[in-house]
Protein backbone atom coordinates (compact mmCIF):
# COMPACT_ATOMS: atom_id res chain seq x y z
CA UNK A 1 -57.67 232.21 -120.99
CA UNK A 2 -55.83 233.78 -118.18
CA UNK A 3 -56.45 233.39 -114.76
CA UNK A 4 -56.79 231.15 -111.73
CA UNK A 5 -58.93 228.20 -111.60
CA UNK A 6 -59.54 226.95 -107.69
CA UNK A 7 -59.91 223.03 -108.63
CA UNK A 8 -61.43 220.57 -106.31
CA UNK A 9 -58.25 218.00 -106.74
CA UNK A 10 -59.75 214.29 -106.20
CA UNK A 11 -58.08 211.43 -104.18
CA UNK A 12 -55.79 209.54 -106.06
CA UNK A 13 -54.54 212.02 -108.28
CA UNK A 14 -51.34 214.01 -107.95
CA UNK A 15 -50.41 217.80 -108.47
CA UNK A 16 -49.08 217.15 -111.60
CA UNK A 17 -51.95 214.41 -113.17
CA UNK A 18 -54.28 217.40 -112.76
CA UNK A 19 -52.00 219.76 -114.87
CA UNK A 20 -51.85 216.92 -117.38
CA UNK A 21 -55.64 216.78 -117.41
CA UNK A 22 -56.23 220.59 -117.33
CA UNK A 23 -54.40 221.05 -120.62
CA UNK A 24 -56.40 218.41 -122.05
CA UNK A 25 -59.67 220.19 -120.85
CA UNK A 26 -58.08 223.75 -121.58
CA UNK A 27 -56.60 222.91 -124.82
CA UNK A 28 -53.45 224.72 -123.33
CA UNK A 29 -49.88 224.09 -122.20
CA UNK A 30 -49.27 227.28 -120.28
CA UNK A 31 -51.38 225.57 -116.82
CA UNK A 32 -49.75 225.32 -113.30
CA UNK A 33 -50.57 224.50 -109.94
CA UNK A 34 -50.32 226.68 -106.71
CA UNK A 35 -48.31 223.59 -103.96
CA UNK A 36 -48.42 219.46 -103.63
CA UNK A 37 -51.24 217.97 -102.59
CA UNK A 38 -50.38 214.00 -101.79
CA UNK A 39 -52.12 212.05 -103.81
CA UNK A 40 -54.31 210.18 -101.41
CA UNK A 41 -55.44 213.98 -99.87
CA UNK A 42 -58.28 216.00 -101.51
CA UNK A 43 -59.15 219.80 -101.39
CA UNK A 44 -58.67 223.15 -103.46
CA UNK A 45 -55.94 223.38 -105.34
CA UNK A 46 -55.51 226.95 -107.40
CA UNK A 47 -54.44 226.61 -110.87
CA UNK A 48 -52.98 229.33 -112.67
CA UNK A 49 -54.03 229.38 -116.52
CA UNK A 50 -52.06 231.37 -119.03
CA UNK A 51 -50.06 234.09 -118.93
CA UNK A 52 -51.67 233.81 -114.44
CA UNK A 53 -48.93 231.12 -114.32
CA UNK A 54 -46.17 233.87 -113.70
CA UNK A 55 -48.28 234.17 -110.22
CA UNK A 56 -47.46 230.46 -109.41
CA UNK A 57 -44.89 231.03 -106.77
CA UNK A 58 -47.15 234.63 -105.36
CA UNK A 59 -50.21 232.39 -104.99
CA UNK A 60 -47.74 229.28 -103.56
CA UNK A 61 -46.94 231.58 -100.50
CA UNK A 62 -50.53 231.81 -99.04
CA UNK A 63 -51.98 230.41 -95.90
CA UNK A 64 -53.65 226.67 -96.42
CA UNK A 65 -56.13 225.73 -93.72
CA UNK A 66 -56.98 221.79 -93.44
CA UNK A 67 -59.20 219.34 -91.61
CA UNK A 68 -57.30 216.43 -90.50
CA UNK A 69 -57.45 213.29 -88.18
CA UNK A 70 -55.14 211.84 -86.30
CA UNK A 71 -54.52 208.62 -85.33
CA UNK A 72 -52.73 207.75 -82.18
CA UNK A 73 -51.24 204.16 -81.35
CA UNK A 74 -49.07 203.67 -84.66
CA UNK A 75 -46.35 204.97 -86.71
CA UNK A 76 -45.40 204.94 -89.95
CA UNK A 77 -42.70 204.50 -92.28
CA UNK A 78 -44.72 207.63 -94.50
CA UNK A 79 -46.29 209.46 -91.72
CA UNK A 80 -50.02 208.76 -93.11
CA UNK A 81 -52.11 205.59 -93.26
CA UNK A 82 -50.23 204.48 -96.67
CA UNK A 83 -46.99 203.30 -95.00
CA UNK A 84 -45.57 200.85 -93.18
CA UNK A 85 -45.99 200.66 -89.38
CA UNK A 86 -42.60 201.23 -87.53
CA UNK A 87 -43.71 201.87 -83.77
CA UNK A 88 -46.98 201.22 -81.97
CA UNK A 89 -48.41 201.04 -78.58
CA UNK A 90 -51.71 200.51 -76.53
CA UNK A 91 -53.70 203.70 -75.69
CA UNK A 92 -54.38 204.30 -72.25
CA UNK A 93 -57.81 204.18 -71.27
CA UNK A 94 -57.40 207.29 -69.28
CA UNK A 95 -56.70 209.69 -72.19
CA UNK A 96 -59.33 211.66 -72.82
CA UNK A 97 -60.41 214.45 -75.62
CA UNK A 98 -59.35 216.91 -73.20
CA UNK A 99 -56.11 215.68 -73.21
CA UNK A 100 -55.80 215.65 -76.58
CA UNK A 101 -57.45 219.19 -77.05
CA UNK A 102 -55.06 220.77 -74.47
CA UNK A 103 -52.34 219.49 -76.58
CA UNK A 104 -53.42 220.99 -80.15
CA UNK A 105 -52.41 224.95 -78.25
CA UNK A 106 -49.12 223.63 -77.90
CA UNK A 107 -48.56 223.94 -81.79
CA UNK A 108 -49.93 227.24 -82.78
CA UNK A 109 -47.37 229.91 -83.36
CA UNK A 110 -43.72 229.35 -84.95
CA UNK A 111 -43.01 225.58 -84.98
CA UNK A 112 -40.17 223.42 -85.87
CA UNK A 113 -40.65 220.94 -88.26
CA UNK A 114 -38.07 218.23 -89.66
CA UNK A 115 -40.40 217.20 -93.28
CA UNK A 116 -40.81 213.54 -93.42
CA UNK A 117 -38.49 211.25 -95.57
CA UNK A 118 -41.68 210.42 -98.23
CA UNK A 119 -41.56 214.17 -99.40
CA UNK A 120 -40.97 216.27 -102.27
CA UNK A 121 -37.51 217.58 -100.09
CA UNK A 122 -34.83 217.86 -101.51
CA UNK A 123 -31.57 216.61 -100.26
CA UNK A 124 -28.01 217.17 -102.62
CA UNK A 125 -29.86 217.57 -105.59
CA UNK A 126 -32.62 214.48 -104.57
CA UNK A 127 -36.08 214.18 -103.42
CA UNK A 128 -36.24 213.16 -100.28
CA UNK A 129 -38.66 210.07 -101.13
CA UNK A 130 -36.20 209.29 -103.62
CA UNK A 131 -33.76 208.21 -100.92
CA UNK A 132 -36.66 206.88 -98.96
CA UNK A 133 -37.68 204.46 -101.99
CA UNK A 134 -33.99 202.91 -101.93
CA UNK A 135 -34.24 202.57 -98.38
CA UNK A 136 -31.48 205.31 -97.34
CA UNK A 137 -31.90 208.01 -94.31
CA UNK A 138 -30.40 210.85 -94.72
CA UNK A 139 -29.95 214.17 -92.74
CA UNK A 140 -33.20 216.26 -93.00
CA UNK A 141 -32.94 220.24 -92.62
CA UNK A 142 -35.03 221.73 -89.89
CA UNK A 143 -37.93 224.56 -91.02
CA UNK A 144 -39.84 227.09 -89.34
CA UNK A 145 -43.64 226.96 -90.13
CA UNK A 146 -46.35 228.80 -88.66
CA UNK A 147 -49.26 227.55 -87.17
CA UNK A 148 -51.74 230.42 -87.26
CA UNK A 149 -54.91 228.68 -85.94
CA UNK A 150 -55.27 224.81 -84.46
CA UNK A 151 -58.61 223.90 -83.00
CA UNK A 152 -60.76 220.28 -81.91
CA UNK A 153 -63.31 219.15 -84.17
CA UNK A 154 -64.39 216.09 -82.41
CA UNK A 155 -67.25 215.74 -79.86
CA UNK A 156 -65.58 212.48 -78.60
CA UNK A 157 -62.63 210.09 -79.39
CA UNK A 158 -62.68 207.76 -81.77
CA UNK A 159 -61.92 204.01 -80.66
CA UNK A 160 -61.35 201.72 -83.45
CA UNK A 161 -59.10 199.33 -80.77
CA UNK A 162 -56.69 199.74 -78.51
CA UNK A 163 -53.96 200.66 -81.26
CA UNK A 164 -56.13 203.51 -83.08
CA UNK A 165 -57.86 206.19 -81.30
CA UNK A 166 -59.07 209.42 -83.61
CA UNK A 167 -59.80 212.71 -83.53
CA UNK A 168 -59.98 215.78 -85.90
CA UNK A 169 -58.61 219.25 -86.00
CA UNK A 170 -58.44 222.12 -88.16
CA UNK A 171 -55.46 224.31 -89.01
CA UNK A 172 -54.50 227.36 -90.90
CA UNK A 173 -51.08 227.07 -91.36
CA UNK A 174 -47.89 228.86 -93.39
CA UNK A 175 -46.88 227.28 -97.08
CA UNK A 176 -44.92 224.61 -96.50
CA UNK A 177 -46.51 223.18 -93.55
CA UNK A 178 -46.84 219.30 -93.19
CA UNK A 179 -49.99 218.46 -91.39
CA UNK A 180 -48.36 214.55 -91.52
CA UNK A 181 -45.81 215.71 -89.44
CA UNK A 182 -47.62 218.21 -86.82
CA UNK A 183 -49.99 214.84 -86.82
CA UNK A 184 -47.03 212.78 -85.57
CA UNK A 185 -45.60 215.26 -83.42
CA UNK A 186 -49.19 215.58 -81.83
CA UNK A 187 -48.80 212.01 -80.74
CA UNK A 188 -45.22 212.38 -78.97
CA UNK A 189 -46.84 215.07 -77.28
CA UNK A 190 -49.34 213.12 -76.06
CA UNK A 191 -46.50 210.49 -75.21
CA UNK A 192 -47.68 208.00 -78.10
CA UNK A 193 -46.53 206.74 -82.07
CA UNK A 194 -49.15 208.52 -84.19
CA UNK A 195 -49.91 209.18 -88.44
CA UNK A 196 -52.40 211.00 -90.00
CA UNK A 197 -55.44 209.18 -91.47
CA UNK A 198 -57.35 211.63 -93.36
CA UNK A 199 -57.06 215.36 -94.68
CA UNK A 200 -58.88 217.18 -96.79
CA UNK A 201 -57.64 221.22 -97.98
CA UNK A 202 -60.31 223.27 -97.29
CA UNK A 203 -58.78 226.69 -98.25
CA UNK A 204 -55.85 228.24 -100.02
CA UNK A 205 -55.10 231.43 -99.97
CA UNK A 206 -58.14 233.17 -100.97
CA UNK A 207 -60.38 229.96 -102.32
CA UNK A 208 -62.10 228.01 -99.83
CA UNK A 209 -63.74 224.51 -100.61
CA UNK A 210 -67.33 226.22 -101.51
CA UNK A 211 -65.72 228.71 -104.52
CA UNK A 212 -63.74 225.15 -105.99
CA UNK A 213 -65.06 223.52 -109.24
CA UNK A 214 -64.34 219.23 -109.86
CA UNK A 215 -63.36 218.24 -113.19
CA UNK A 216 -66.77 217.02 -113.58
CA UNK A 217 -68.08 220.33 -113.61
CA UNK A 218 -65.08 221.44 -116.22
CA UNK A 219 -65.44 218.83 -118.47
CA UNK A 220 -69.27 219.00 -118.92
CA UNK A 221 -68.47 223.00 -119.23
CA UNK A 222 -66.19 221.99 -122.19
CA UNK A 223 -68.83 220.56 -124.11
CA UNK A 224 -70.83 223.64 -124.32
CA UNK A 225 -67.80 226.29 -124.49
CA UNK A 226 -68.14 227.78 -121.31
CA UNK A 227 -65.17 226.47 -119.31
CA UNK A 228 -63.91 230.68 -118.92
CA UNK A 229 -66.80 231.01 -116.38
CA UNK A 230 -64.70 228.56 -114.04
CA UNK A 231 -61.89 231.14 -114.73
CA UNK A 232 -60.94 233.31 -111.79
CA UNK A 233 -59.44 237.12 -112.24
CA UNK A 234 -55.55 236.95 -111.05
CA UNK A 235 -56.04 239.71 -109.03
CA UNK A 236 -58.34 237.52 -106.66
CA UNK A 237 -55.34 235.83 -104.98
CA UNK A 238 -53.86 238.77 -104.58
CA UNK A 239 -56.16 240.98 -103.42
CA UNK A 240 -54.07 241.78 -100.66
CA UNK A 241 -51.52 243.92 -102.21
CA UNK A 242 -52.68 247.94 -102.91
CA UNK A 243 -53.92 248.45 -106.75
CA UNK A 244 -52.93 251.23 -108.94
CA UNK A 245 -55.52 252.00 -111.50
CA UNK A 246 -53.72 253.15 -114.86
CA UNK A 247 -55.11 255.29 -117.28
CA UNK A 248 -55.24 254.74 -120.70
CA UNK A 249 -51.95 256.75 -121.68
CA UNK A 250 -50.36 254.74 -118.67
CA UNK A 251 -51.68 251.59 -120.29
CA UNK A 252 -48.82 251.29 -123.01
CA UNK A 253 -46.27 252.11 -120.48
CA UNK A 254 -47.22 249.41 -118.04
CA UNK A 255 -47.81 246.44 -120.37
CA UNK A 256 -44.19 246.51 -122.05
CA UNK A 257 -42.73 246.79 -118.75
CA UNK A 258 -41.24 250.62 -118.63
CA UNK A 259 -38.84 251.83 -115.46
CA UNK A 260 -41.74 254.42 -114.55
CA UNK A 261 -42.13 257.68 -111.92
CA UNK A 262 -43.51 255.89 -108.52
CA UNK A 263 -47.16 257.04 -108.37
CA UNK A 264 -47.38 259.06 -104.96
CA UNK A 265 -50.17 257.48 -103.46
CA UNK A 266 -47.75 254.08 -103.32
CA UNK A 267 -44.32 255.58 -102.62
CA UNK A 268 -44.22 253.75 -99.35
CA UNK A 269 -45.73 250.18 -100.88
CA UNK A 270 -42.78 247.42 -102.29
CA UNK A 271 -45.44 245.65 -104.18
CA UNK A 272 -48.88 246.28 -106.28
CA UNK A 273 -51.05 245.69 -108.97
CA UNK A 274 -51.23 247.91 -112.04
CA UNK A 275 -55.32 247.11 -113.26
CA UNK A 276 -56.66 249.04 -116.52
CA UNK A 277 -60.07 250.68 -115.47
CA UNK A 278 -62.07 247.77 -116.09
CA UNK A 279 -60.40 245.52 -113.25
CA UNK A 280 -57.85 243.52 -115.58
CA UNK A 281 -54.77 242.74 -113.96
CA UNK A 282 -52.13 244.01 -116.12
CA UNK A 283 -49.02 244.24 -113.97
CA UNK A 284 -47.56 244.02 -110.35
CA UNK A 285 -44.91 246.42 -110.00
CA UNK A 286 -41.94 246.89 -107.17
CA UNK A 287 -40.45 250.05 -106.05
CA UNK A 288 -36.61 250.08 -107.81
CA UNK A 289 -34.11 248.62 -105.88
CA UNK A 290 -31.37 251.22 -107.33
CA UNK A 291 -33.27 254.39 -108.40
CA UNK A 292 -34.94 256.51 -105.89
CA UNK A 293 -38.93 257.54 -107.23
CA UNK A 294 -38.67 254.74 -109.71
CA UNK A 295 -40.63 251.43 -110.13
CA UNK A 296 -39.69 248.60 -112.30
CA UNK A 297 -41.88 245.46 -113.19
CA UNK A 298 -42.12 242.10 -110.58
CA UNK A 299 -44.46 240.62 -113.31
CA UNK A 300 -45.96 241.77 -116.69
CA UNK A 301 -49.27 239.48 -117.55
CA UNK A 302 -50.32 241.59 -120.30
CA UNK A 303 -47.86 242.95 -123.47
């Protein structure tokens, strides 16, 4: 089994409890997943299988898009409604969805985020939650993110009282992005303490929420052998980057991971996939950094 599975990961599970329970399913060891998702967030999650788990970081990269809501009248100590509250303040009746949606423009393009102190971080060697958990700030490094698409979902606010008013957006964002944060920084925008009270990942990378499969699905699957028909080509994710068909006297050449002649349709591509005719994924390939008309491997899935 090699390939990509786009998992619908439930609430209360973390990244790494759905790896555990993957190579239960799988009967495997070689499974990965594709970025974090909090454990309290739901959504697609791509997992690479076998020898697709030398794609991890490739597939990692790719645009996310969410649906979130924000909350506006509290803060918290974890940016989302798990944590504690460390600022609040009355809403204004005068605020308005238009106010709100005027706001949401601000963020799209190149932003810059500082990631919250309950995050995966690190910080001289430690997670930054680690330092959070013994109660210690410490100096977070600013990143750039990009915010490729932001856009109102709600047909009216949200009034639960005066200290949480709602609303719901959806973004497409860079890897790396923290929707907690843009959530919070919404709310200073709008001149008030803010967290994030529900997401959900709709897409990642090339899966979107309708192409997903739950473990319910997989495990009944399991019982009648036919968990592979979950299983997702490699290529998929990276459908993106320009294929090179190779023939079958290429084939050899390709798999054990030969310095090669640079094919000339793709002397001016850095990146692509080698496929055999049949449309497996057998290679990606990079032009040499040292030896002009040469290619070397990037990654070798099949030997």
């Amino acid at each position: 089994m090699n390939g990509i599975i786009p998992l619908w990961k439930p609430k209360g599970m973390t990244s790494h409890d759905c790896v555990m329970k993957l190579r239960g399913i799988l009967r495997t060891k070689k499974v990965g997943h594709t970025g974090t998702l909090d454990p309290e967030v739901e959504g697609v999650l791509p997992i690479t299988v076998g020898k697709a788990t030398k794609l991890t970081t490739l597939i990692t990269d790719h645009p996310k898009t969410y649906v979130a809501e924000v909350s506006l009248g509290k803060q918290t100590t974890t940016e989302d409604y798990t944590g504690e509250v460390v600022d609040q303040k009355n809403i204004s009746e005068s605020l308005t969805l238009e106010h709100c949606e005027g706001v949401l423009k601000h963020f799209e393009g190149t932003i810059t985020q500082v990631p919250p102190m309950y995050s995966a971080v690190k910080v001289n060697g430690m997670k930054l939650y680690e330092y959070a958990r013994e109660g210690l700030e410490v100096e977070r490094p600013n990143r750039e993110v990009t915010i490729y698409n932001i856009s109102n979902l709600s047909d009216q606010l949200k009034i639960y009282n005066q200290q949480d008013v709602r609303f719901s957006f959806q973004a497409t964002c860079s890897s790396g992005t923290y929707i907690r944060t843009l959530c919070v920084d919404i709310g200073k925008k709008l001149g008030y303490p803010a967290h994030m009270s529900h997401l959900v990942r709709e897409e990642a990378g090339s899966f979107k929420s309708n192409e997903s499969v739950t473990f319910e699905q997989l495990e009944a699957a399991k019982k009648d052998e036919g968990v592979e028909k979950f299983i997702v080509s490699p290529s998929k994710p990276l459908s993106y980057l320009p294929t090179y068909i190779a023939n079958t006297d290429e084939i050899f050449r390709f798999k054990n991971g030969q310095v090669l002649s640079v094919p000339s349709t793709l002397k001016e591509v850095d990146l692509f996939r080698v496929e055999d005719e049949l449309g497996h994924l057998i290679a990606l390939y990079q032009q040499h950094p040292t030896k002009a008309g040469q290619i070397k491997p990037f990654k070798v899935l099949q030997s």
